[in-house]
N, C-alpha and C. Protein backbone atom coordinates (compact mmCIF):
# COMPACT_ATOMS: atom_id res chain seq x y z
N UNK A 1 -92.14 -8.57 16.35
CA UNK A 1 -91.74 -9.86 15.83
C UNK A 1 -91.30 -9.75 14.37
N UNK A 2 -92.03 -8.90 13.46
CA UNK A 2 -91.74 -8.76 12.26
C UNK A 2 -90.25 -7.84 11.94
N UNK A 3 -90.16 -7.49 13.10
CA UNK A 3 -88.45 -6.57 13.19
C UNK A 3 -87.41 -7.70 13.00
N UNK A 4 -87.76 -8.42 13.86
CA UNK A 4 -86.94 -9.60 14.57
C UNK A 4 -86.42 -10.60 13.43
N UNK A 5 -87.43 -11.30 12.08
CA UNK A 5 -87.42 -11.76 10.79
C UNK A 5 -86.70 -10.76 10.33
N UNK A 6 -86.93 -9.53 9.86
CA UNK A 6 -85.80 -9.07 8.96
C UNK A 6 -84.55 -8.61 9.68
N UNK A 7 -84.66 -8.54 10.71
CA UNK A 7 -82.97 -8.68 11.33
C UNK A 7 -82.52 -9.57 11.11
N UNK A 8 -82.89 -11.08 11.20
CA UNK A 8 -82.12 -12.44 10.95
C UNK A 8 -81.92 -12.41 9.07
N UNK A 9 -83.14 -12.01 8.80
CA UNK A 9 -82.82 -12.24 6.67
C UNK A 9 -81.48 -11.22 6.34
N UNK A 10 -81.60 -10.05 7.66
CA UNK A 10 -80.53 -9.41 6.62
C UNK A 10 -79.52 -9.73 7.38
N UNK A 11 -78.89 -10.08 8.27
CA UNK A 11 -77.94 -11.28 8.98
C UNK A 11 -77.60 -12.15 7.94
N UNK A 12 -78.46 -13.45 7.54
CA UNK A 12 -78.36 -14.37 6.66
C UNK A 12 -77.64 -13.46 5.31
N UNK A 13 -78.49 -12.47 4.48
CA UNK A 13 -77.97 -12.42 3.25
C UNK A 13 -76.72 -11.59 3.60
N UNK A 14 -75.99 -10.71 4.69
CA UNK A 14 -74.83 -9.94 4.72
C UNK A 14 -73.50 -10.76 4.70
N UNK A 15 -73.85 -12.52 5.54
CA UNK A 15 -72.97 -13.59 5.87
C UNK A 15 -73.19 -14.26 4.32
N UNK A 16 -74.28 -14.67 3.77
CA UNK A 16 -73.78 -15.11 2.59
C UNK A 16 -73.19 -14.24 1.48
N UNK A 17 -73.38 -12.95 1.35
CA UNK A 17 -73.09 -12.04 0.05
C UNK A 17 -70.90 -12.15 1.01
N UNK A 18 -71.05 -12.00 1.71
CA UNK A 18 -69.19 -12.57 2.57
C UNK A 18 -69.12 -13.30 1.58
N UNK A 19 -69.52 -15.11 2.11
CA UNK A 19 -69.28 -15.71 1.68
C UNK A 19 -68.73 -15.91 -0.19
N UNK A 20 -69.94 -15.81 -0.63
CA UNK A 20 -70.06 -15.23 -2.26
C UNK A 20 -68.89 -14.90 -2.83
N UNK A 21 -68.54 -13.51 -2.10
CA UNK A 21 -67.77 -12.55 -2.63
C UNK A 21 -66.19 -13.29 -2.26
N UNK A 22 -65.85 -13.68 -1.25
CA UNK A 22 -64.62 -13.77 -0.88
C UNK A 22 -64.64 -15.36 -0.06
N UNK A 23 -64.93 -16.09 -0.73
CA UNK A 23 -65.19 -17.40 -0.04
C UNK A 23 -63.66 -17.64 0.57
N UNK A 24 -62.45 -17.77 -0.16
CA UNK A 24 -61.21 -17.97 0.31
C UNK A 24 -60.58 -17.37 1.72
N UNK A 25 -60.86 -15.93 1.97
CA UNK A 25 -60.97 -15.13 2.89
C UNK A 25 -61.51 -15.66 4.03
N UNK A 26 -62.91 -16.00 3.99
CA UNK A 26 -63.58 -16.58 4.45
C UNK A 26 -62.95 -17.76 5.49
N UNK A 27 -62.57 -18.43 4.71
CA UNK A 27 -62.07 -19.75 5.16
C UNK A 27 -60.84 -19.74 5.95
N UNK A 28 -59.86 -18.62 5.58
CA UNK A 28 -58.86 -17.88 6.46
C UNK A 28 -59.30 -17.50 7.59
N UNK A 29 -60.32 -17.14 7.77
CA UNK A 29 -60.92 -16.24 8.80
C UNK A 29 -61.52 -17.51 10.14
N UNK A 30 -61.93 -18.34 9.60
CA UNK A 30 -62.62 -19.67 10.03
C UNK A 30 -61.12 -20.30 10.48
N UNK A 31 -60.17 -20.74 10.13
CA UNK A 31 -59.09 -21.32 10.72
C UNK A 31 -58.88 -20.06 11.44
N UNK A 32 -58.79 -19.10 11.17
CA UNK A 32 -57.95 -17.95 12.61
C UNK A 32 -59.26 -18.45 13.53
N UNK A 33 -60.42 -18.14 13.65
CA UNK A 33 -61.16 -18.41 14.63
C UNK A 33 -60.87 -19.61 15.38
N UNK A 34 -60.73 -21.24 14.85
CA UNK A 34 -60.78 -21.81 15.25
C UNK A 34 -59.46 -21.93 16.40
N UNK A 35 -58.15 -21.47 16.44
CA UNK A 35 -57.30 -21.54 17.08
C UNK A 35 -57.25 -20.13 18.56
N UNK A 36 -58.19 -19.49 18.50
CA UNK A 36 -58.76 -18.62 19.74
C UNK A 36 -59.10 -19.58 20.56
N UNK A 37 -58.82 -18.98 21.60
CA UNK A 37 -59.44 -19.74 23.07
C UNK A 37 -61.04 -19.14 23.55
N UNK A 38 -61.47 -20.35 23.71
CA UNK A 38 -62.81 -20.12 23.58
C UNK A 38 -63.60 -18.82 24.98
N UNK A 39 -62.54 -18.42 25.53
CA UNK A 39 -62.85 -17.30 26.66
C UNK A 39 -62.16 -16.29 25.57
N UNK A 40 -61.88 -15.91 24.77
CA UNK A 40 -61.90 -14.68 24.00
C UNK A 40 -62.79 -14.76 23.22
N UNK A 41 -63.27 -15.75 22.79
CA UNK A 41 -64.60 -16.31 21.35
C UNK A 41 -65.85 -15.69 22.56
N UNK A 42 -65.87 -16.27 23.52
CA UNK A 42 -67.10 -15.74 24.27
C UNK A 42 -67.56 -14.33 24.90
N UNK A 43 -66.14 -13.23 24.88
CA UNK A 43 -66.04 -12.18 24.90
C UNK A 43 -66.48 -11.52 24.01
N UNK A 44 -66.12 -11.43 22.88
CA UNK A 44 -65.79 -11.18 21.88
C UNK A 44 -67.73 -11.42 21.60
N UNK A 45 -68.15 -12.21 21.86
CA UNK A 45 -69.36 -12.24 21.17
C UNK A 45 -70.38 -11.39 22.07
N UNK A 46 -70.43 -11.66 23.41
CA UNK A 46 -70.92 -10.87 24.64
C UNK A 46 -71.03 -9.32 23.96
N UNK A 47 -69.76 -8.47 23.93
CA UNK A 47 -69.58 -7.16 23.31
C UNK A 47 -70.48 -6.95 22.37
N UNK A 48 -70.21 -7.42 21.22
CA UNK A 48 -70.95 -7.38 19.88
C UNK A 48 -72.69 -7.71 20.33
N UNK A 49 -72.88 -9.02 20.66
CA UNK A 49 -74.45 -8.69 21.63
C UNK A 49 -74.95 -7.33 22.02
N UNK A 50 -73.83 -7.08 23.10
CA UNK A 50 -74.13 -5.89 23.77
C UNK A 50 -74.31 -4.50 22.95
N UNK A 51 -73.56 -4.41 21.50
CA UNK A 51 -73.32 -3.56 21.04
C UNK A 51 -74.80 -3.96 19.87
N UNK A 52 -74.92 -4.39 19.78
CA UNK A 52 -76.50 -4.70 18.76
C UNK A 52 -77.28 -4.39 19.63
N UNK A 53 -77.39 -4.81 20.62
CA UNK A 53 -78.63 -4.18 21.52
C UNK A 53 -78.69 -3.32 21.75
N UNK A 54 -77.40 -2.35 22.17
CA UNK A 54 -77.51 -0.68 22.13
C UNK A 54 -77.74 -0.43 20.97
N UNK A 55 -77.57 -0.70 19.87
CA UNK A 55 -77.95 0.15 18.44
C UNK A 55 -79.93 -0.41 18.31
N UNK A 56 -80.26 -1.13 18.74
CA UNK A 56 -81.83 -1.67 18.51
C UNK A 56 -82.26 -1.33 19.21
N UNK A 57 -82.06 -0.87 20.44
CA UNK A 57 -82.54 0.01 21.23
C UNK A 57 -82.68 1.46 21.25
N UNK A 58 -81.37 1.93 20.60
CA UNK A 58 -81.33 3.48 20.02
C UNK A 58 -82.56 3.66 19.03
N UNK A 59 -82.40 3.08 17.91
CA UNK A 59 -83.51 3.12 17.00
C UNK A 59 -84.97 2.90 17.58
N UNK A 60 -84.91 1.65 18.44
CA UNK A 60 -86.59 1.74 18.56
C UNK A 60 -87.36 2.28 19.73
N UNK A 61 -86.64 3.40 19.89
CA UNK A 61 -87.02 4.21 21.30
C UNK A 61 -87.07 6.01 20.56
């Protein structure tokens, strides 16, 4: 459980130090997202899932 908290804090501070650094970018990035069709948005996230779980699994085995 205590894995699980600092996976989300360092989630949180990697998306805000983004933010921070390149807020304008940012916001580019947020309009490109928003004009995807939401069956590539849901792909697209599935993978990346899938691909965090193989790396958290590599490590904690």
């Amino acid at each position: 459980m205590k894995e699980l908290f600092i996976a989300i804090g360092l989630l949180l501070f990697i998306e805000g130090m983004l933010y921070a650094l390149f807020p304008s970018k940012m916001k580019n990035m947020l309009k490109t997202i928003d004009k995807l069709p939401a069956s590539q948005l849901r792909s697209g996230g599935l993978i990346f899932a899938l691909i965090g779980f193989v790396i958290v699994w590599y490590f904690k085995s």
